[in-house]
C-alpha atoms as a PDB file:
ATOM      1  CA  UNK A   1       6.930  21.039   3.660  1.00  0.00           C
ATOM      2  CA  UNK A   2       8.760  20.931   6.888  1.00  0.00           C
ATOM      3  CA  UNK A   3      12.553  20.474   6.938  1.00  0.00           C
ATOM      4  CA  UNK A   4      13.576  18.573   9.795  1.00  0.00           C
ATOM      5  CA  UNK A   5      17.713  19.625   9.735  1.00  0.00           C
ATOM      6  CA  UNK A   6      20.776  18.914  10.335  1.00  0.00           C
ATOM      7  CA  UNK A   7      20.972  15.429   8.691  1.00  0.00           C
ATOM      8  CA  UNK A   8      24.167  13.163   9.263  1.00  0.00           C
ATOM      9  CA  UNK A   9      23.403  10.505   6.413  1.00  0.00           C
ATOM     10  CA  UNK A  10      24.094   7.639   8.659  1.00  0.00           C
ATOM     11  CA  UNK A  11      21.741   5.552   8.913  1.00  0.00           C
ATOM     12  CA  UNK A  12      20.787   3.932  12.114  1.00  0.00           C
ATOM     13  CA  UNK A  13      20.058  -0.164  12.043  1.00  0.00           C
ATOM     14  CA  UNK A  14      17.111  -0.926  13.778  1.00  0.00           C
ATOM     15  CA  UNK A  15      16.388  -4.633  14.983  1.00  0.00           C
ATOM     16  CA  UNK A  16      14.630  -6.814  12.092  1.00  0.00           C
ATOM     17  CA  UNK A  17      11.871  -7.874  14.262  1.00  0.00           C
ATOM     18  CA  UNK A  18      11.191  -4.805  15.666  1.00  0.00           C
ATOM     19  CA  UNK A  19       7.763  -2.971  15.386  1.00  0.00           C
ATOM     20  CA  UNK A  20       7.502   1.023  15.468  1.00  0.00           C
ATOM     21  CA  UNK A  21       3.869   1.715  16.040  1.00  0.00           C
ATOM     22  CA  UNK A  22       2.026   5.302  16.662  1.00  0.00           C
ATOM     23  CA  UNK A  23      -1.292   6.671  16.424  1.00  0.00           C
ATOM     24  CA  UNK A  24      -2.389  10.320  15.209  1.00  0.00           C
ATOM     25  CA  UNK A  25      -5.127  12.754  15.759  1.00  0.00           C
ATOM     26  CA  UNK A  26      -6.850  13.862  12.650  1.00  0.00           C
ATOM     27  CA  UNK A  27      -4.512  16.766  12.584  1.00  0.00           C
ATOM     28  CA  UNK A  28      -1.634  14.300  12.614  1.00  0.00           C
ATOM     29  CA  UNK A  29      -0.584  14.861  16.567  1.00  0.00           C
ATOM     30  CA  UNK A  30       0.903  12.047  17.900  1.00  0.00           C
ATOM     31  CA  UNK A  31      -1.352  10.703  20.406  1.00  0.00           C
ATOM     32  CA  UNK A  32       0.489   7.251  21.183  1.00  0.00           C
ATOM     33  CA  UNK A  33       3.864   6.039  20.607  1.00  0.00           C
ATOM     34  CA  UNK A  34       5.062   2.385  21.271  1.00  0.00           C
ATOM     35  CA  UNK A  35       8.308   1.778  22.976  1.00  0.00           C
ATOM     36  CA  UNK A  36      10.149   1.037  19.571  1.00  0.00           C
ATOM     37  CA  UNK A  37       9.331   3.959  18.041  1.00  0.00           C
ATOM     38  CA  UNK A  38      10.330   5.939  20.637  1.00  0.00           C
ATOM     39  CA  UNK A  39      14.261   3.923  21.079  1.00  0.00           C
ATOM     40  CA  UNK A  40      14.095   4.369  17.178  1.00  0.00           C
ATOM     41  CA  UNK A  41      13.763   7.952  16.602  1.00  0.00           C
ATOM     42  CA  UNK A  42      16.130   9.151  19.492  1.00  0.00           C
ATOM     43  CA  UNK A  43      13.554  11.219  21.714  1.00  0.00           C
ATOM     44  CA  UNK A  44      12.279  11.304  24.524  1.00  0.00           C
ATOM     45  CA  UNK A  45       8.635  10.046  24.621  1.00  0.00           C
ATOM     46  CA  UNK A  46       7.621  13.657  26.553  1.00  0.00           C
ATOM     47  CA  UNK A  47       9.216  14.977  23.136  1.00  0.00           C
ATOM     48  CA  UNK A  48       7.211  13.055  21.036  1.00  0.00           C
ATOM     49  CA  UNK A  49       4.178  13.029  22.363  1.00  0.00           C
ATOM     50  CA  UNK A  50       1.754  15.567  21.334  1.00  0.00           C
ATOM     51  CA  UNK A  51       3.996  16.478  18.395  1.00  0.00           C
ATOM     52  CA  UNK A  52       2.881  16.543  14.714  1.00  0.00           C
ATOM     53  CA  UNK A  53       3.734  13.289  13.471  1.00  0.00           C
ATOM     54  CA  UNK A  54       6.338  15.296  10.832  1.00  0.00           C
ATOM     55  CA  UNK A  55       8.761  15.574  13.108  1.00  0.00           C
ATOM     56  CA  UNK A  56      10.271  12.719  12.221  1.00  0.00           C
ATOM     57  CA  UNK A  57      10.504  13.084   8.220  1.00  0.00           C
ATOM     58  CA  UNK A  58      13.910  13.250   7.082  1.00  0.00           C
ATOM     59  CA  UNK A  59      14.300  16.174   4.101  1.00  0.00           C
ATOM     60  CA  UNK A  60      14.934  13.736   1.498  1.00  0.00           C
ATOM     61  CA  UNK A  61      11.388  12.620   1.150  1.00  0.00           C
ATOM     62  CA  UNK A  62       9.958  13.457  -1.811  1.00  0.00           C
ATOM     63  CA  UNK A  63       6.537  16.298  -0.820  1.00  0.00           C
ATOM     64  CA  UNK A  64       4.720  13.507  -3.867  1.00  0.00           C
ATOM     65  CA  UNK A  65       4.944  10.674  -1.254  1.00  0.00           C
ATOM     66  CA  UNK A  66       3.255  12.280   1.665  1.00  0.00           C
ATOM     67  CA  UNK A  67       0.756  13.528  -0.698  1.00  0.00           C
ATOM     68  CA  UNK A  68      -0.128  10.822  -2.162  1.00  0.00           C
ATOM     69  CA  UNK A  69      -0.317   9.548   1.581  1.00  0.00           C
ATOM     70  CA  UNK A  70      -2.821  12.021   2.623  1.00  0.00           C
ATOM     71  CA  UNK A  71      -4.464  12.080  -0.162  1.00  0.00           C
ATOM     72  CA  UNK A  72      -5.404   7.944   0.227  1.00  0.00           C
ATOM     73  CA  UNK A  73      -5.762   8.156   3.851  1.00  0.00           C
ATOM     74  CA  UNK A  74      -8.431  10.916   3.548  1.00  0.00           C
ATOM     75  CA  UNK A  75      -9.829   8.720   1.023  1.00  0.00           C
ATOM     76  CA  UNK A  76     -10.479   6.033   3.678  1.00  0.00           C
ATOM     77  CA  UNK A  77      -8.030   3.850   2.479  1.00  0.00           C
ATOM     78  CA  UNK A  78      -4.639   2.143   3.800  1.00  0.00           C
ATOM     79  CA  UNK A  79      -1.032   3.058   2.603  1.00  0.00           C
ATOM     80  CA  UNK A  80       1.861   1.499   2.134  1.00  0.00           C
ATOM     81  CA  UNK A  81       5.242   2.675   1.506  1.00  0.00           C
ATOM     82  CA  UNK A  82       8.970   2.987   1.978  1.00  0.00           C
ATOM     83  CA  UNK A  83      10.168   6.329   4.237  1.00  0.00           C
ATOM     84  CA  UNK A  84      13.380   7.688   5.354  1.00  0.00           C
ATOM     85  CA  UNK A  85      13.001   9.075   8.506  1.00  0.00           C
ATOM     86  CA  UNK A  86      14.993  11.258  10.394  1.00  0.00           C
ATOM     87  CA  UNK A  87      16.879  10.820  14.435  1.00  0.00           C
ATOM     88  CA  UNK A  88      16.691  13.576  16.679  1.00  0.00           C
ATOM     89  CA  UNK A  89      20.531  13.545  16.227  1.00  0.00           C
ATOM     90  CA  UNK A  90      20.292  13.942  11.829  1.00  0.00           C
ATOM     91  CA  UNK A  91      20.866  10.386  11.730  1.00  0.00           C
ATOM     92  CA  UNK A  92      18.246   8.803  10.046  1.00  0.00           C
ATOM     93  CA  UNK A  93      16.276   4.836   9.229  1.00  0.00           C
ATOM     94  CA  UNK A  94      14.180   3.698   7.022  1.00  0.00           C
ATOM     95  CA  UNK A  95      10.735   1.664   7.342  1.00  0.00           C
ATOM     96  CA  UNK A  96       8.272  -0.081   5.421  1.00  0.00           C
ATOM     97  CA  UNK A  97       5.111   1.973   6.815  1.00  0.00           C
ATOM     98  CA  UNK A  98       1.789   0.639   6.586  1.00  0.00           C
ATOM     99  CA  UNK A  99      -0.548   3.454   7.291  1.00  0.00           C
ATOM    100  CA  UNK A 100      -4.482   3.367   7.946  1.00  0.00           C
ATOM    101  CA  UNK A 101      -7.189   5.467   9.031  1.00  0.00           C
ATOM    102  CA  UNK A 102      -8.937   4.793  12.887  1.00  0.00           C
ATOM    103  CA  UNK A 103     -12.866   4.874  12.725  1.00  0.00           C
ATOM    104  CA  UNK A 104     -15.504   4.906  15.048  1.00  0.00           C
ATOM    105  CA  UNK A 105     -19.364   5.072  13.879  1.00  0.00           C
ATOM    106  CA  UNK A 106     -17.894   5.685  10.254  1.00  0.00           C
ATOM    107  CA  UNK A 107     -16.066   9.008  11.276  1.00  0.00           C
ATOM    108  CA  UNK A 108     -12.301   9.093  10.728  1.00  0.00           C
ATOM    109  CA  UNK A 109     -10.923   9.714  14.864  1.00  0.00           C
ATOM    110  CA  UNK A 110      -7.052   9.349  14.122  1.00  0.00           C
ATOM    111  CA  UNK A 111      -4.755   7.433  12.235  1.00  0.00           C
ATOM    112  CA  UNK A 112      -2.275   4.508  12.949  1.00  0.00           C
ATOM    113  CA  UNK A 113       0.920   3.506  11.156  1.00  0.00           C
ATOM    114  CA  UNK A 114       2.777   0.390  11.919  1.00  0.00           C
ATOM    115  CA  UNK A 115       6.522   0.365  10.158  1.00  0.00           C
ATOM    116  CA  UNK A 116       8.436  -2.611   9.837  1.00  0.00           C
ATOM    117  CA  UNK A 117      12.152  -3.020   8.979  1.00  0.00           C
ATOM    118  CA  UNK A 118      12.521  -3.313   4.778  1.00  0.00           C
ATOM    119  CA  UNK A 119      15.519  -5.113   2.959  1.00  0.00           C
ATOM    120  CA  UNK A 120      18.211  -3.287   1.908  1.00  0.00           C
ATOM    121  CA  UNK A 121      17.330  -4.160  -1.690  1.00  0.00           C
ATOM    122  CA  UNK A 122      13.817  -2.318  -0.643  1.00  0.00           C
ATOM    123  CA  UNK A 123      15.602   0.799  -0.020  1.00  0.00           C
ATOM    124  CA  UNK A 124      18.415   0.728  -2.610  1.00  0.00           C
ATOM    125  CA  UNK A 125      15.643   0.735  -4.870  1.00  0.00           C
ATOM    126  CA  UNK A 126      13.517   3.407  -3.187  1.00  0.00           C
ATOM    127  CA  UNK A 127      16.748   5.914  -2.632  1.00  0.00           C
ATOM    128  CA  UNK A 128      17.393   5.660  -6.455  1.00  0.00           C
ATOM    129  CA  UNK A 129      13.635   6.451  -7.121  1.00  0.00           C
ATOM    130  CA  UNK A 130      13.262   9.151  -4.230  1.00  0.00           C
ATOM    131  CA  UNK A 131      16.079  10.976  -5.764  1.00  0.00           C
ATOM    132  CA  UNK A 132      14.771  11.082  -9.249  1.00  0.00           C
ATOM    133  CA  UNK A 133      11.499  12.659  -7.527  1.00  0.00           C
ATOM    134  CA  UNK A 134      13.347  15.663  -5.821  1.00  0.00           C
ATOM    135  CA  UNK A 135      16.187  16.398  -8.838  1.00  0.00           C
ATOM    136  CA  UNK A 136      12.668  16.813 -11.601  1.00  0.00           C
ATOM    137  CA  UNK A 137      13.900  13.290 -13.037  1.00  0.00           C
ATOM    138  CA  UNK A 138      10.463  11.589 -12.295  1.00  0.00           C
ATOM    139  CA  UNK A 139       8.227  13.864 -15.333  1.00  0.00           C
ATOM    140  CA  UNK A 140       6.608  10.425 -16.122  1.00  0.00           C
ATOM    141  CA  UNK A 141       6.120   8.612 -12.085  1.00  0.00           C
ATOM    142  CA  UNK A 142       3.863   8.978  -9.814  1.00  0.00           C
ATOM    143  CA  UNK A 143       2.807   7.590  -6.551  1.00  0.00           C
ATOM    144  CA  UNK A 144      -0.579   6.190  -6.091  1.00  0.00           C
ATOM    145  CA  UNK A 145      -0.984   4.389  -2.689  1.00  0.00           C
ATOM    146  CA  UNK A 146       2.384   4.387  -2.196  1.00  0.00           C
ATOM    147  CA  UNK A 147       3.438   2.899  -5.414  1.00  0.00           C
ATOM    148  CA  UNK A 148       5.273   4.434  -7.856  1.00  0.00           C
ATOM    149  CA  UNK A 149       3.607   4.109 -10.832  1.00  0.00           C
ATOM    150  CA  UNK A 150       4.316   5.658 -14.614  1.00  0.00           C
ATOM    151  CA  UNK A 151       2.203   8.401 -16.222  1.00  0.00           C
ATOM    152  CA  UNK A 152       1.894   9.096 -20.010  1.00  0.00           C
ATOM    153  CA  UNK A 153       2.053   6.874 -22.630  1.00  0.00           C
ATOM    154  CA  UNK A 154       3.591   4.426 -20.626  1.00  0.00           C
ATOM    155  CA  UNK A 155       0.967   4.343 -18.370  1.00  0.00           C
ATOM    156  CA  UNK A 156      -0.729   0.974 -19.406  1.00  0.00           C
ATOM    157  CA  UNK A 157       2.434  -0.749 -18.102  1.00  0.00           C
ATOM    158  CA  UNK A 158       1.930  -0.419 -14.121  1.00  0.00           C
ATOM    159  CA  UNK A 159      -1.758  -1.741 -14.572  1.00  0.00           C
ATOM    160  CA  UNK A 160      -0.829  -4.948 -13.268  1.00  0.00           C
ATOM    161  CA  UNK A 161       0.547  -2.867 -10.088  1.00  0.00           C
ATOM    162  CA  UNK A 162      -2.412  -1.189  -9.423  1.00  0.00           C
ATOM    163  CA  UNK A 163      -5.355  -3.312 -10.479  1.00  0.00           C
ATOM    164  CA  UNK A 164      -7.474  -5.561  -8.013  1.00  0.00           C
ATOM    165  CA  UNK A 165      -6.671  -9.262  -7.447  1.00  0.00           C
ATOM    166  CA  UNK A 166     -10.182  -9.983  -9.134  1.00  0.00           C
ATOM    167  CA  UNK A 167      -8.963  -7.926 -12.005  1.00  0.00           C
ATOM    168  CA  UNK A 168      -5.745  -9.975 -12.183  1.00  0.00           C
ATOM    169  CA  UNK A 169      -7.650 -12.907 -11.721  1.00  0.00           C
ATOM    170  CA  UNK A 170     -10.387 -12.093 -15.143  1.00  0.00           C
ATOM    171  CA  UNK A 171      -7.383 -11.280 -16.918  1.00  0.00           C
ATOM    172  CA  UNK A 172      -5.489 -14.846 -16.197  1.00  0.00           C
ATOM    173  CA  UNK A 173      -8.652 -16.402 -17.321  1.00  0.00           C
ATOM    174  CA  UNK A 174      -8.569 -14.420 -20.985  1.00  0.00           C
ATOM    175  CA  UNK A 175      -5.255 -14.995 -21.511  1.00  0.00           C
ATOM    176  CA  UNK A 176      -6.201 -18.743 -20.912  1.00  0.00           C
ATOM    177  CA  UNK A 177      -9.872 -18.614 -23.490  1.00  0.00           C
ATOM    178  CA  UNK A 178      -7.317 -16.725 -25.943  1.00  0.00           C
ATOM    179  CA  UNK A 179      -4.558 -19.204 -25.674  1.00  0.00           C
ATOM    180  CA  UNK A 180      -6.627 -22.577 -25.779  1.00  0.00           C
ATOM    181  CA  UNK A 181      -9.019 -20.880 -29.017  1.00  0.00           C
ATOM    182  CA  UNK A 182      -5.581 -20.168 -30.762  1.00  0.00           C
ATOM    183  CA  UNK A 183      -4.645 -23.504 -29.922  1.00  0.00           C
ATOM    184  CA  UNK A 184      -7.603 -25.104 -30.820  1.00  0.00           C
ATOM    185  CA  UNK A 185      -8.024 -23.231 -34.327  1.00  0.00           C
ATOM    186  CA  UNK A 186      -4.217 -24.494 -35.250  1.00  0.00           C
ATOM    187  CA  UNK A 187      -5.229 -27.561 -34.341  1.00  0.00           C
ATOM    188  CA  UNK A 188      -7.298 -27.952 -37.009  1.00  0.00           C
ATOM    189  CA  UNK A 189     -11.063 -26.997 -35.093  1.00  0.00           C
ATOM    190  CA  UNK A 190     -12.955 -24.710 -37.446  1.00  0.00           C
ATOM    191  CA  UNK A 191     -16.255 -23.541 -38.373  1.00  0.00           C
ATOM    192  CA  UNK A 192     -19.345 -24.882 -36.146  1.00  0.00           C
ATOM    193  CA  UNK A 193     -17.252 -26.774 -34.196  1.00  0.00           C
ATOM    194  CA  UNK A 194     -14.664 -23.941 -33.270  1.00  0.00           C
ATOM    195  CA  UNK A 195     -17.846 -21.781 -33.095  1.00  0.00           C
ATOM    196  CA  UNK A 196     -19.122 -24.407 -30.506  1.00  0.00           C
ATOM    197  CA  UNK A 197     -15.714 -25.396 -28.710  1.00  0.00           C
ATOM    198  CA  UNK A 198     -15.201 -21.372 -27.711  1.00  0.00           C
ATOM    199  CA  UNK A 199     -18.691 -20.982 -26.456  1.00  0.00           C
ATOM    200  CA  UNK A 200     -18.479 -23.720 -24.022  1.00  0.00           C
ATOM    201  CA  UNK A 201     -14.887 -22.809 -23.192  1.00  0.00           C
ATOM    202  CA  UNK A 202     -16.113 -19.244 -22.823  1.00  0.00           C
ATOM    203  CA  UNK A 203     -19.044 -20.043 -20.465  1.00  0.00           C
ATOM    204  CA  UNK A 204     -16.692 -22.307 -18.459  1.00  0.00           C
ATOM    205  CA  UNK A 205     -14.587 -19.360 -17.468  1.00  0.00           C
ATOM    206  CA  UNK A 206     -17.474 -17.412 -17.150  1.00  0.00           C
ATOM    207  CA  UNK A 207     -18.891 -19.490 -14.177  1.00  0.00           C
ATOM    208  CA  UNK A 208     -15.101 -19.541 -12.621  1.00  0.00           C
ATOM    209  CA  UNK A 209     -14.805 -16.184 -12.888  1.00  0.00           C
ATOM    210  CA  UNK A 210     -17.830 -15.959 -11.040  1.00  0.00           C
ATOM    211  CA  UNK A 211     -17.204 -18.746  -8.352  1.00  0.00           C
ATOM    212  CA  UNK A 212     -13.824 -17.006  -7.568  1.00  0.00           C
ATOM    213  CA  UNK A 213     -15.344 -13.838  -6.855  1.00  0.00           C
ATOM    214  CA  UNK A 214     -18.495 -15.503  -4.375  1.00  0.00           C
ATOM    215  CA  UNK A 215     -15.953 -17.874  -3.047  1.00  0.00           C
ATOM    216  CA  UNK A 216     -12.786 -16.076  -2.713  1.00  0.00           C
ATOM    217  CA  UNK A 217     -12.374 -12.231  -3.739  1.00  0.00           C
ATOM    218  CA  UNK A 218     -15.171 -11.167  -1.766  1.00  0.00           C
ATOM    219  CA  UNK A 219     -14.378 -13.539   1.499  1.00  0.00           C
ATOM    220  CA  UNK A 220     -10.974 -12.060   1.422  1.00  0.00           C
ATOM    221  CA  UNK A 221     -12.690  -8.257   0.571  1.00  0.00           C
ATOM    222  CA  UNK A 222     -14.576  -8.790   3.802  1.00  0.00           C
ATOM    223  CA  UNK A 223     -11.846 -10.460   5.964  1.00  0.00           C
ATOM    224  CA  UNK A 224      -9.747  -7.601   4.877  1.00  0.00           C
ATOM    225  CA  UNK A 225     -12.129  -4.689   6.287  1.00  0.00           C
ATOM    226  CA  UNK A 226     -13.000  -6.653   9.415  1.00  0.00           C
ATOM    227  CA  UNK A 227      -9.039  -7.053  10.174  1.00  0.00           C
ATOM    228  CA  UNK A 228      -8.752  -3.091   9.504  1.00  0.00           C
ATOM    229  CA  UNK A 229     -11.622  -2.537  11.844  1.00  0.00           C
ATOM    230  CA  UNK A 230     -10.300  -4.609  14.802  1.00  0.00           C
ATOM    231  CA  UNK A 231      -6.664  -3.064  13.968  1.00  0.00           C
ATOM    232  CA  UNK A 232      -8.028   0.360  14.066  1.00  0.00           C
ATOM    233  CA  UNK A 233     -10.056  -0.390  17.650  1.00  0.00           C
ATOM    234  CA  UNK A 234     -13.228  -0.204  15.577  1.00  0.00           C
ATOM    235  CA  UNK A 235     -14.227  -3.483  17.231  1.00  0.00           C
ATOM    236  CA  UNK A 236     -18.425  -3.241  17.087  1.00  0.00           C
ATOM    237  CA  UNK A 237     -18.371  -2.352  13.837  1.00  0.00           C
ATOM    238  CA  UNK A 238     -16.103  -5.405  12.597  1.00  0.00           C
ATOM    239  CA  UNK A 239     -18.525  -7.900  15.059  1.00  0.00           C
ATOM    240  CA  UNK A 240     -21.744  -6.578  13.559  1.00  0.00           C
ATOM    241  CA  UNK A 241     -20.418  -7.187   9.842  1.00  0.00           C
ATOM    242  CA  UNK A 242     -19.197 -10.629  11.067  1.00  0.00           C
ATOM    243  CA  UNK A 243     -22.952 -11.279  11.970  1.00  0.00           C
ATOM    244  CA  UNK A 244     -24.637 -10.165   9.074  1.00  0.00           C
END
């Protein structure tokens, strides 16, 4: 991985409502850089400009994140994550980058990442996780789509990080059949009429599941990719789903 030295450790503050926005080739060549990135990362935009997009990492990035990175953005998929990079002078800041692929016809052209300004709770917590990745502390994390998630046994407990909203949503509405059945059985319902009570409760949140999904997962689904195509200047493509 490329080491971008000498580093100062000071980090440079960067205006809240500031925007840093670039696109890449596919071979990660900077193609475009907005005015904020530019003030932000100390060089000159004839310096930045045609440059792989690596110039900027700072050398305490752990290799996993970028990996992971790649790997989702290759997968046609967004990614979003914390990232220290580095000044032209060693100073360095830290972003919140949201990362995305740019299409045309279905083939993968560039990519664009827009990086916001996180809280400093954001990045207290990512510079104690970070660190645990490049000492060999991390045997049982991972990062998947710029999460860090936990491997192993303990792997069940960053489901709820990973799963779908529609996921999240079916299990809400289990929790709930569980709950009321248990509370129905104490209650004193039993036999035919428990037997009868769970069916109807079960085929209730059957048909809500379902209704959710027609009438609000896969809206949103759709929404989401058209707002990715018309981010990503795939315009036609976005219009002809909204007609169909």
């Amino acid at each position: 991985m490329r080491q971008n030295l000498p580093v100062t450790q000071q980090e440079f503050q960067f205006a809240p409502d500031a925007t840093l926005m670039s696109t890449t080739d596919t071979h990660s060549h900077i193609v475009y850089a907005n005015d904020a990135f530019v003030a932000v990362s100390g060089y000159r935009r004839e310096n930045i400009e045609g440059q792989p997009h690596n110039l900027v990492r700072h050398p305490d990035m752990p290799p996993e994140a970028f990996e992971d990175m790649w790997r989702t953005l290759k997968g046609g998929e967004p990614w979003t994550g914390l990232v220290k990079n580095r000044r032209e002078n060693g100073d360095h800041y830290w972003v919140r980058a949201n990362a995305t692929p740019v299409s045309r016809n279905g083939n993968t052209t560039g990519y664009m990442s827009v990086r916001t300004k996180p809280s400093q709770e954001e990045v207290a917590a990512a510079t104690s996780l970070y660190a645990k990745f490049r000492e060999g502390r991390a045997r049982s994390l991972r990062f998947h789509k710029g999460l860090v998630t936990r491997t192993g046994f303990m792997k069940w407990t960053s489901s709820l990080q990973t799963m779908s909203s529609a996921s999240r949503a079916v299990i809400a509405l289990l929790l709930v059949t569980a709950l009321v059945s248990a509370e129905a059985w104490y209650e004193g319902l039993q036999g035919a009429g428990f037997a009868q009570f769970l069916l109807l409760f079960v085929a209730t949140m059957g048909l809500a599941s379902m209704w959710m999904h027609h009438q609000i997962f896969k809206p949103l689904a759709k929404l989401r990719e058209q707002a990715l195509s018309i981010a990503t200047g795939n315009f036609h493509s976005a219009t002809h789903m909204n007609r169909s």
